[in-house]
N, C-alpha and C. Protein backbone atom coordinates (compact mmCIF):
# COMPACT_ATOMS: atom_id res chain seq x y z
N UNK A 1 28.69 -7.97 -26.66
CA UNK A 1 28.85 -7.65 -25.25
C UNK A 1 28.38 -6.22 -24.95
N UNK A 2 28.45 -5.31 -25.87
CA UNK A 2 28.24 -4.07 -25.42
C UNK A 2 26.40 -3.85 -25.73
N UNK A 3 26.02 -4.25 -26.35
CA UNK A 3 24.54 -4.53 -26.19
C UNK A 3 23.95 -4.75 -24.89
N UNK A 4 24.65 -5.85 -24.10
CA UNK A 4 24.00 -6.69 -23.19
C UNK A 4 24.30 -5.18 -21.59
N UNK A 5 25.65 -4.65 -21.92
CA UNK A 5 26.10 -3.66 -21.00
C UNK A 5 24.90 -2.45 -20.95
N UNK A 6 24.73 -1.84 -22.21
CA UNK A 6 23.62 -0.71 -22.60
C UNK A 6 22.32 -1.68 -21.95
N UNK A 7 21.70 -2.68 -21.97
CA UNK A 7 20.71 -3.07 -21.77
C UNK A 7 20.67 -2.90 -20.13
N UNK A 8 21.52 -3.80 -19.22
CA UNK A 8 21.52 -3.97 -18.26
C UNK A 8 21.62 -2.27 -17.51
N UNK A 9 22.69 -1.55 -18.29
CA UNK A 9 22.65 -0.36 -17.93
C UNK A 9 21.51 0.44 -17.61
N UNK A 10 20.69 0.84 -19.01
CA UNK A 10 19.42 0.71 -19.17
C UNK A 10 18.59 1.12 -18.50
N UNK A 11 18.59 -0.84 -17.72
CA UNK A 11 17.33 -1.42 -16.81
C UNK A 11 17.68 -1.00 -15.26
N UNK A 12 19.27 -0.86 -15.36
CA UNK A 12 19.36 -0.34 -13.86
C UNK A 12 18.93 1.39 -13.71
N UNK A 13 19.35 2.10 -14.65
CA UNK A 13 18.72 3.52 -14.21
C UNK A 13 17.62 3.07 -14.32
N UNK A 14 16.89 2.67 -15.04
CA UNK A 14 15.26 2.72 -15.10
C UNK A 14 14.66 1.92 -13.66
N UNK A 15 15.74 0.90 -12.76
CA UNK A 15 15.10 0.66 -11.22
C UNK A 15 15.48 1.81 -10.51
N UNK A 16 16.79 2.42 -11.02
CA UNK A 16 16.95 3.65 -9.59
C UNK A 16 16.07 4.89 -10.19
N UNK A 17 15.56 5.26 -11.39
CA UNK A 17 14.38 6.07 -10.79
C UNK A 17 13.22 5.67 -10.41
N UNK A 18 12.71 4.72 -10.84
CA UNK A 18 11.66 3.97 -10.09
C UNK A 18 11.79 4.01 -8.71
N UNK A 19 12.89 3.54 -8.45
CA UNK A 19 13.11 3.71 -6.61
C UNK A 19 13.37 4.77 -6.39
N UNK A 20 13.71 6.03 -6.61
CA UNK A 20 13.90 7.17 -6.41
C UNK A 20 12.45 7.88 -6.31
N UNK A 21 11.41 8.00 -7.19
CA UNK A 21 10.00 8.15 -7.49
C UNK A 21 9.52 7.62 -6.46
N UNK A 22 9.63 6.36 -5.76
CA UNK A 22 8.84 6.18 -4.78
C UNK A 22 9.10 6.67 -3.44
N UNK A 23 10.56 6.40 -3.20
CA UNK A 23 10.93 7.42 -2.16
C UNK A 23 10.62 8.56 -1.88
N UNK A 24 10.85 9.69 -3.00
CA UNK A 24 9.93 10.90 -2.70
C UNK A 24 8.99 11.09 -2.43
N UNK A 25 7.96 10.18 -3.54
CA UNK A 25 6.51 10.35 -3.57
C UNK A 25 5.69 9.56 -1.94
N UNK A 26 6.40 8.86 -2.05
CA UNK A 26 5.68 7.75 -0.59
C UNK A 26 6.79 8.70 0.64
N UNK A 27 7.29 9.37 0.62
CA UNK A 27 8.18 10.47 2.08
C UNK A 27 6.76 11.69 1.58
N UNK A 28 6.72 12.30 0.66
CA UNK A 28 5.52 13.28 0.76
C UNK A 28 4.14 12.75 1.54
N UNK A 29 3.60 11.68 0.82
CA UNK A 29 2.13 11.26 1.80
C UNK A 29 2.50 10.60 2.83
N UNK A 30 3.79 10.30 3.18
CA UNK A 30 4.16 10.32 5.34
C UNK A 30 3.89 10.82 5.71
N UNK A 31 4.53 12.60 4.85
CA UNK A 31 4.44 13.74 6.05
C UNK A 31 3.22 14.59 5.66
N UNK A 32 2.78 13.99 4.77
CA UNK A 32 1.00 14.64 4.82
C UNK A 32 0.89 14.10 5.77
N UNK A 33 0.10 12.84 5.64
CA UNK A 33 -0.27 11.88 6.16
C UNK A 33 -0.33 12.44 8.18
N UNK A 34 1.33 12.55 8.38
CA UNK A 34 1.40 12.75 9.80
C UNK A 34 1.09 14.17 10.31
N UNK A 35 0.98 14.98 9.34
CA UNK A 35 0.80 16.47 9.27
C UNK A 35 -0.89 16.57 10.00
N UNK A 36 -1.63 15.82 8.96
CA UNK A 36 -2.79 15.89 9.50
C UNK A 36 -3.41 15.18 10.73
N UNK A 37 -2.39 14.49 11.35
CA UNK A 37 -2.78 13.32 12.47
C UNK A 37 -3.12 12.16 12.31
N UNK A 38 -2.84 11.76 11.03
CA UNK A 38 -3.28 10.04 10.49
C UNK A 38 -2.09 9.43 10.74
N UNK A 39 -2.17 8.02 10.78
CA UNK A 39 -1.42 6.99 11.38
C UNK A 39 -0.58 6.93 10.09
N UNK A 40 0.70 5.87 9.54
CA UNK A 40 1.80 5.71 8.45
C UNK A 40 0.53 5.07 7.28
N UNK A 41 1.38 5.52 6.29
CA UNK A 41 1.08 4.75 4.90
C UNK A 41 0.46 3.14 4.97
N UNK A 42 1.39 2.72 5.47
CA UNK A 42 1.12 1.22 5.60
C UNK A 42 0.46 0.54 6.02
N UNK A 43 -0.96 1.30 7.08
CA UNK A 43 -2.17 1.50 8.03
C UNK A 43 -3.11 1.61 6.60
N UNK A 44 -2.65 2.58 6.20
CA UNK A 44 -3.81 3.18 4.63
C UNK A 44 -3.94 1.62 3.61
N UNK A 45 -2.61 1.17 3.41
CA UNK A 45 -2.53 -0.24 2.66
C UNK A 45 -3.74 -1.23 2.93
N UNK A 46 -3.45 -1.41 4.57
CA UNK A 46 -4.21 -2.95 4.74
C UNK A 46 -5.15 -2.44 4.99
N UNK A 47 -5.92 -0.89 5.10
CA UNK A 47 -7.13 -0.76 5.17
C UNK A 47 -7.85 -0.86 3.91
N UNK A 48 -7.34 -0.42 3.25
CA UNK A 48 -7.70 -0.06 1.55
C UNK A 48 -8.25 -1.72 1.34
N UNK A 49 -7.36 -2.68 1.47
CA UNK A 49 -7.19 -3.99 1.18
C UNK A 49 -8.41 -4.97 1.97
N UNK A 50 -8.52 -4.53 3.08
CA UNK A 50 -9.69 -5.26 3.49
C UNK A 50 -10.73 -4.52 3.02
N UNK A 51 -10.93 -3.13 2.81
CA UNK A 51 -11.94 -2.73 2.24
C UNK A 51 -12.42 -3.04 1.08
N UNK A 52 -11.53 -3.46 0.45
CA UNK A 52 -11.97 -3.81 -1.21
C UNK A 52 -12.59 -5.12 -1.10
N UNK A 53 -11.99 -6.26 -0.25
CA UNK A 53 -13.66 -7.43 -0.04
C UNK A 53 -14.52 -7.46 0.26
N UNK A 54 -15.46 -8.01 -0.66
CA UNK A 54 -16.73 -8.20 -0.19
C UNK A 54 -17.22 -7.93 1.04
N UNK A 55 -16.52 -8.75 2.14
CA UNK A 55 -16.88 -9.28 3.17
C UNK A 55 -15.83 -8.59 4.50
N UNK A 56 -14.92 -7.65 4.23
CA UNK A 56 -14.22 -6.86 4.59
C UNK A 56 -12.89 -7.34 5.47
N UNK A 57 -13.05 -8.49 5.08
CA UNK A 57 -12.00 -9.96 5.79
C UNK A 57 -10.71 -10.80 5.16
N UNK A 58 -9.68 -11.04 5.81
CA UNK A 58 -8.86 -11.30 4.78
C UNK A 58 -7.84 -11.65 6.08
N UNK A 59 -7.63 -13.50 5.86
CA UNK A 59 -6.74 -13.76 6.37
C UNK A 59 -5.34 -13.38 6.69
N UNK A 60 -4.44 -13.14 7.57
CA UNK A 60 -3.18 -12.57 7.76
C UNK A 60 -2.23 -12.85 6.06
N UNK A 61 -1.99 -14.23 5.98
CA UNK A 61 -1.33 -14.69 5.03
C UNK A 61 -1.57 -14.07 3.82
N UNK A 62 -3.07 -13.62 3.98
CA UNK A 62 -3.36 -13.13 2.39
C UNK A 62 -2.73 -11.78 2.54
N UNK A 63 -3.16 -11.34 3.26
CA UNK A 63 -2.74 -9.74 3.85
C UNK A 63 -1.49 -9.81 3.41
N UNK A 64 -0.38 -10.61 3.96
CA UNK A 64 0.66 -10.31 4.08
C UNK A 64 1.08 -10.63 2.45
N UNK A 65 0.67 -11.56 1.62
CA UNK A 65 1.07 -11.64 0.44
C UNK A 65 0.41 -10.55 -0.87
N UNK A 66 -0.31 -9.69 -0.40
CA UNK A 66 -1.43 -8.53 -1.01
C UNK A 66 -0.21 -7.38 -0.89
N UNK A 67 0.28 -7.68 0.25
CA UNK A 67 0.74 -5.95 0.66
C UNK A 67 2.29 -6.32 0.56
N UNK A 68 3.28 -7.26 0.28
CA UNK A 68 4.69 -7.76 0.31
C UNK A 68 5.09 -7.56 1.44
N UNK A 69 4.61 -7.86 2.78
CA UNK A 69 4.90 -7.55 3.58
C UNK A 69 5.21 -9.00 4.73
N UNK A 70 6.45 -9.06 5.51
CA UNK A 70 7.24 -9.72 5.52
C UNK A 70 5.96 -10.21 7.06
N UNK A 71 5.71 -11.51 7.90
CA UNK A 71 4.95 -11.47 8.78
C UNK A 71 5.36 -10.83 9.71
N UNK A 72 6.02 -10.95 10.27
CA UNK A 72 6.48 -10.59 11.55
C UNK A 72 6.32 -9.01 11.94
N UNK A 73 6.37 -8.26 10.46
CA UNK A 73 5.83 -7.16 10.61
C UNK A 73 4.66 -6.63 10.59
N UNK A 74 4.07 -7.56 9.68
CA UNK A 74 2.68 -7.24 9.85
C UNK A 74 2.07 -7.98 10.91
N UNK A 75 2.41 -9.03 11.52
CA UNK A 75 1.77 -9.40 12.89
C UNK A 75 1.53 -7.61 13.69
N UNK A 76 3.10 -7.28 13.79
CA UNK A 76 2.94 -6.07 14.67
C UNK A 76 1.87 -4.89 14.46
N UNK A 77 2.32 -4.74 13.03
CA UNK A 77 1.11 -3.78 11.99
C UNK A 77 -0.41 -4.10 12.47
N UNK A 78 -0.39 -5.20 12.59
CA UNK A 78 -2.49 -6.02 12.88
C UNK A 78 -2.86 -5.47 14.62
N UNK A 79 -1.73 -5.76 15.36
CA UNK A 79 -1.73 -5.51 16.16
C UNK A 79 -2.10 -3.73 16.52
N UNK A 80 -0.99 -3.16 16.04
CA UNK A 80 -1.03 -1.89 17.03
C UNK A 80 -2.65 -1.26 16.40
N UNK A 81 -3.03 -1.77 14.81
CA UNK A 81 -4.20 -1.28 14.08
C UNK A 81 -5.29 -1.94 14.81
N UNK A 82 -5.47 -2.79 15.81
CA UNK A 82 -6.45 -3.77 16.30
C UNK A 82 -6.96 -2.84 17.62
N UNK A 83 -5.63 -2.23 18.54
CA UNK A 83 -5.71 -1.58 19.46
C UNK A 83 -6.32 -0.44 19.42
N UNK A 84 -5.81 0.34 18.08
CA UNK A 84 -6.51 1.37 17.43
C UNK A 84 -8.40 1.37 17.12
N UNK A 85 -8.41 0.33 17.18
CA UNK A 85 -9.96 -0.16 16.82
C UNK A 85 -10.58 -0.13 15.49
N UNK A 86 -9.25 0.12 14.61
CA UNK A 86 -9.75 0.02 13.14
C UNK A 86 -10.09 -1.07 12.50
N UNK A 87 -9.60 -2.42 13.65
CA UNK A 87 -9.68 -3.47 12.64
C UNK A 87 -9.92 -4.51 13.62
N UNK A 88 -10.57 -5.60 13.62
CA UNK A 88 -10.90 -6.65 14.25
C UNK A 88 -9.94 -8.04 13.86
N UNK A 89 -9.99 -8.56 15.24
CA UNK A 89 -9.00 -9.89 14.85
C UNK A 89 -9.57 -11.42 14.93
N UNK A 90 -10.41 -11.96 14.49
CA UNK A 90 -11.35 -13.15 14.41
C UNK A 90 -11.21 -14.48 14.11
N UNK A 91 -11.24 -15.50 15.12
CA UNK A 91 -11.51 -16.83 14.82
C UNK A 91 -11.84 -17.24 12.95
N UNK A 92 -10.96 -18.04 12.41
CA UNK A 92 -11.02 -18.29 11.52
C UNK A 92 -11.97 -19.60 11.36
N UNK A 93 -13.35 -19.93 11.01
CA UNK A 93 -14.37 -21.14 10.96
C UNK A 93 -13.91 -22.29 10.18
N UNK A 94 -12.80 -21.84 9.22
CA UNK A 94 -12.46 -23.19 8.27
C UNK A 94 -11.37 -23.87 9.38
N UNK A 95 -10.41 -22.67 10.13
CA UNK A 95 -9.44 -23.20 10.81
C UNK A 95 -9.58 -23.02 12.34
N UNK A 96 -9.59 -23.44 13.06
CA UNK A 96 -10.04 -22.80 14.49
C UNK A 96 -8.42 -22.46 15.01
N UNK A 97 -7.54 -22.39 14.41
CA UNK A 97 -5.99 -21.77 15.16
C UNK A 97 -5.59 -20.71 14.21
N UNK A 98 -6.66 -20.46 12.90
CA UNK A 98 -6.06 -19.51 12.26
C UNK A 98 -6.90 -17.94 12.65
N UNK A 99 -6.79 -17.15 11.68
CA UNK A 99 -7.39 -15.57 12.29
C UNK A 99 -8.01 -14.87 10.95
N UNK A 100 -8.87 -14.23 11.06
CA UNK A 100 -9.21 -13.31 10.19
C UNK A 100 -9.21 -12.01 10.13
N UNK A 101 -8.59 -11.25 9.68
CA UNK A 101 -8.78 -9.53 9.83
C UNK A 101 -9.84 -9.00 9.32
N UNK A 102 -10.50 -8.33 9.69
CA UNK A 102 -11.72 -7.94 9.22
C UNK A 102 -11.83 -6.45 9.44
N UNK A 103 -12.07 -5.59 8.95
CA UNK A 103 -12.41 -4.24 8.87
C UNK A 103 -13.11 -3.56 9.57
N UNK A 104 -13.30 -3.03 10.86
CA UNK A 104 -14.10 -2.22 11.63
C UNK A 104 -14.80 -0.76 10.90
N UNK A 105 -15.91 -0.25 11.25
CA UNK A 105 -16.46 1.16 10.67
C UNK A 105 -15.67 1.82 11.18
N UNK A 106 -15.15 1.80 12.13
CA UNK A 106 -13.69 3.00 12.35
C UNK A 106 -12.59 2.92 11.35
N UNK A 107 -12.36 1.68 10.97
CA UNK A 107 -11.31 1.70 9.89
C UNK A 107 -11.61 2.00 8.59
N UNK A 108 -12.97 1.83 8.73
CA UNK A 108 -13.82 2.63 7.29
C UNK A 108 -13.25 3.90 7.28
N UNK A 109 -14.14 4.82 8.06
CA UNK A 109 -13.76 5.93 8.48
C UNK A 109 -12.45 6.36 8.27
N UNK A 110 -11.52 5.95 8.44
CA UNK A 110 -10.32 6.01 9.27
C UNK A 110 -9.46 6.04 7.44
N UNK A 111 -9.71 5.12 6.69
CA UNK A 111 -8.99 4.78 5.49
C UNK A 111 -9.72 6.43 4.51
N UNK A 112 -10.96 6.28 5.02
CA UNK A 112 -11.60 7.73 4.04
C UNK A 112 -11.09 8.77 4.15
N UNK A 113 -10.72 8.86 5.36
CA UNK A 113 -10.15 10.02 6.05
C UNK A 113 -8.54 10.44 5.41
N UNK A 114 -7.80 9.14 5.60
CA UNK A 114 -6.77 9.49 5.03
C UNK A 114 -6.58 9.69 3.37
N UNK A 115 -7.33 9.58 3.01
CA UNK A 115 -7.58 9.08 1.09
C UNK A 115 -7.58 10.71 1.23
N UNK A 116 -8.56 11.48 2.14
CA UNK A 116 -8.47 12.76 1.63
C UNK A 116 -7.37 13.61 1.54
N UNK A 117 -6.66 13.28 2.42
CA UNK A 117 -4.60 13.57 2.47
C UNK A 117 -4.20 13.08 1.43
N UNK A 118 -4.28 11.85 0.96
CA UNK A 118 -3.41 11.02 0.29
C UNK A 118 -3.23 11.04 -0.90
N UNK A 119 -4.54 11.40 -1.89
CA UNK A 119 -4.91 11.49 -2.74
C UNK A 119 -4.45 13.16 -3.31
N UNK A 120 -4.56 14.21 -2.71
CA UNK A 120 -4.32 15.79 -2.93
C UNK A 120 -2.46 15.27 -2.78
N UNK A 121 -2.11 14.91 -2.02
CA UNK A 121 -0.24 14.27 -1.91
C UNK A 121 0.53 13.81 -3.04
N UNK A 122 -0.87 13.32 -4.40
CA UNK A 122 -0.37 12.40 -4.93
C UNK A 122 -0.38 12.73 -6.08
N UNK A 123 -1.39 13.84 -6.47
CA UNK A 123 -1.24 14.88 -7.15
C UNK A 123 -0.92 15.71 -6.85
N UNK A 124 -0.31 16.23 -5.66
CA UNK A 124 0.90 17.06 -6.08
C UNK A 124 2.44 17.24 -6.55
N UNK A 125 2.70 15.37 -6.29
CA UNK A 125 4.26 14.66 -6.20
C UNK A 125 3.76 14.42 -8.28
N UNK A 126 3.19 14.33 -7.88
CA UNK A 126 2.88 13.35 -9.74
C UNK A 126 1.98 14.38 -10.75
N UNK A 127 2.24 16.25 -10.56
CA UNK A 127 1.67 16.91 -11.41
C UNK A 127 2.31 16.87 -12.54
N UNK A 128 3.49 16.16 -12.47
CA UNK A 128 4.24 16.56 -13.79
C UNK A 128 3.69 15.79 -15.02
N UNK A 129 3.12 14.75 -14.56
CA UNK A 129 2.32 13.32 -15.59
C UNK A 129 0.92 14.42 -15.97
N UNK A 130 0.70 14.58 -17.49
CA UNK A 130 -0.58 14.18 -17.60
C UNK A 130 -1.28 13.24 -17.69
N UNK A 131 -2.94 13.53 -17.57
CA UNK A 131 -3.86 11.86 -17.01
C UNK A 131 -3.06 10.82 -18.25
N UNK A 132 -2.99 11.34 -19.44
CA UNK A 132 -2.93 10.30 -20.08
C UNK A 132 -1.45 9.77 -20.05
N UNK A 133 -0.34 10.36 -19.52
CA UNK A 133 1.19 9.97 -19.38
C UNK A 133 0.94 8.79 -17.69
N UNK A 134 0.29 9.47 -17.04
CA UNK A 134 0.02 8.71 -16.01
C UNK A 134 -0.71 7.06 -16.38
N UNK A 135 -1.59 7.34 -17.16
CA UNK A 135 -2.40 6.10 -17.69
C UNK A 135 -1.10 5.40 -18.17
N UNK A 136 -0.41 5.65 -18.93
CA UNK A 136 0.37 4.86 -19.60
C UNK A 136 1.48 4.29 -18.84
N UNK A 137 2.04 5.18 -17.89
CA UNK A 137 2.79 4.95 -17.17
C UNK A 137 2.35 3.30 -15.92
N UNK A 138 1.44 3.83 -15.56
CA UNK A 138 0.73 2.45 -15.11
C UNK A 138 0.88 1.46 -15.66
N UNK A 139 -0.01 1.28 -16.68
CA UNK A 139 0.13 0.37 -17.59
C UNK A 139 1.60 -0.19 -17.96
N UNK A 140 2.12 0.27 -18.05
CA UNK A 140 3.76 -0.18 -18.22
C UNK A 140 3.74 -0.84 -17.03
N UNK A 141 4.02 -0.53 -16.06
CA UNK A 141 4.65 -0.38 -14.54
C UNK A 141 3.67 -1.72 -14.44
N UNK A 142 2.22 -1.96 -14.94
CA UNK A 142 1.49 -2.96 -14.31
C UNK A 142 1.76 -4.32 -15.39
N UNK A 143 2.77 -3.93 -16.46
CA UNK A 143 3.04 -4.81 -17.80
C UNK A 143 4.36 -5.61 -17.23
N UNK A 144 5.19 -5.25 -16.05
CA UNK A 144 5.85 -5.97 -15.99
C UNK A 144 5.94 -7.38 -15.05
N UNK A 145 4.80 -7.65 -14.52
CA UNK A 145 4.53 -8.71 -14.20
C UNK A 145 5.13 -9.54 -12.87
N UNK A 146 5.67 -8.43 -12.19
CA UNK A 146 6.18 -8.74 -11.06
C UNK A 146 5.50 -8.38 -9.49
């Protein structure tokens, strides 16, 4: 029994600094982020995300299962980013009631722009890792399969 206590024990500090680490680190590139006049984190996400396809497009559903993000929020998220003009909202050809998000050159722009905040934010929250503690650290973090 006391095995199973130390284990579980363990695994729970090891989620509350994990969640602690992100809290800080993701509250620092907010208030970069808003410091410099760029829109929230979560703008940077689904831009990053349509940017990485080919074709710069990516149904809501996918979106929403890419980024863990619940719909209803990201309906709103597509939205206020659509108004913004970073991102286009398009007739889907396989489905004619479904939608496609697709990536505007403003949202090009717009994701580059913030990378340059985001990135200096992220090395400064995470100087304590060297490259290679960082490498590893990933790797763990990407080993657990969730």
């Amino acid at each position: 029994m006391n095995q199973k206590i130390s284990t579980t024990s363990a695994r729970a500090r090891a989620w509350i600094a994990l969640y602690r680490a992100w809290t800080r680190v993701s509250g620092l590139v907010e208030t970069r982020l808003k410091q410099a006049g760029h829109p929230p984190l979560a703008w940077y996400d689904v831009l990053w995300e349509l940017e990485k396809m080919c074709d710069c497009y990516l149904r809501p559903v996918e979106l929403e299962a890419r980024l863990l993000m619940q719909q209803h929020n990201l309906s709103r998220l597509l939205t206020r980013m659509e108004t913004a003009g970073l991102i286009e909202k398009l007739r889907c050809p396989e489905d004619g009631r479904g939608l496609r998000v697709r990536l505007t050159e403003q949202g090009r722009q717009m994701r580059n722009a913030m990378w340059e905040v985001y990135r200096p934010a992220l090395d400064d929250a995470l100087e304590a890792l060297s490259p290679a503690e960082a490498d590893a650290l990933a790797e763990r973090l990407d080993g657990l399969g969730v």
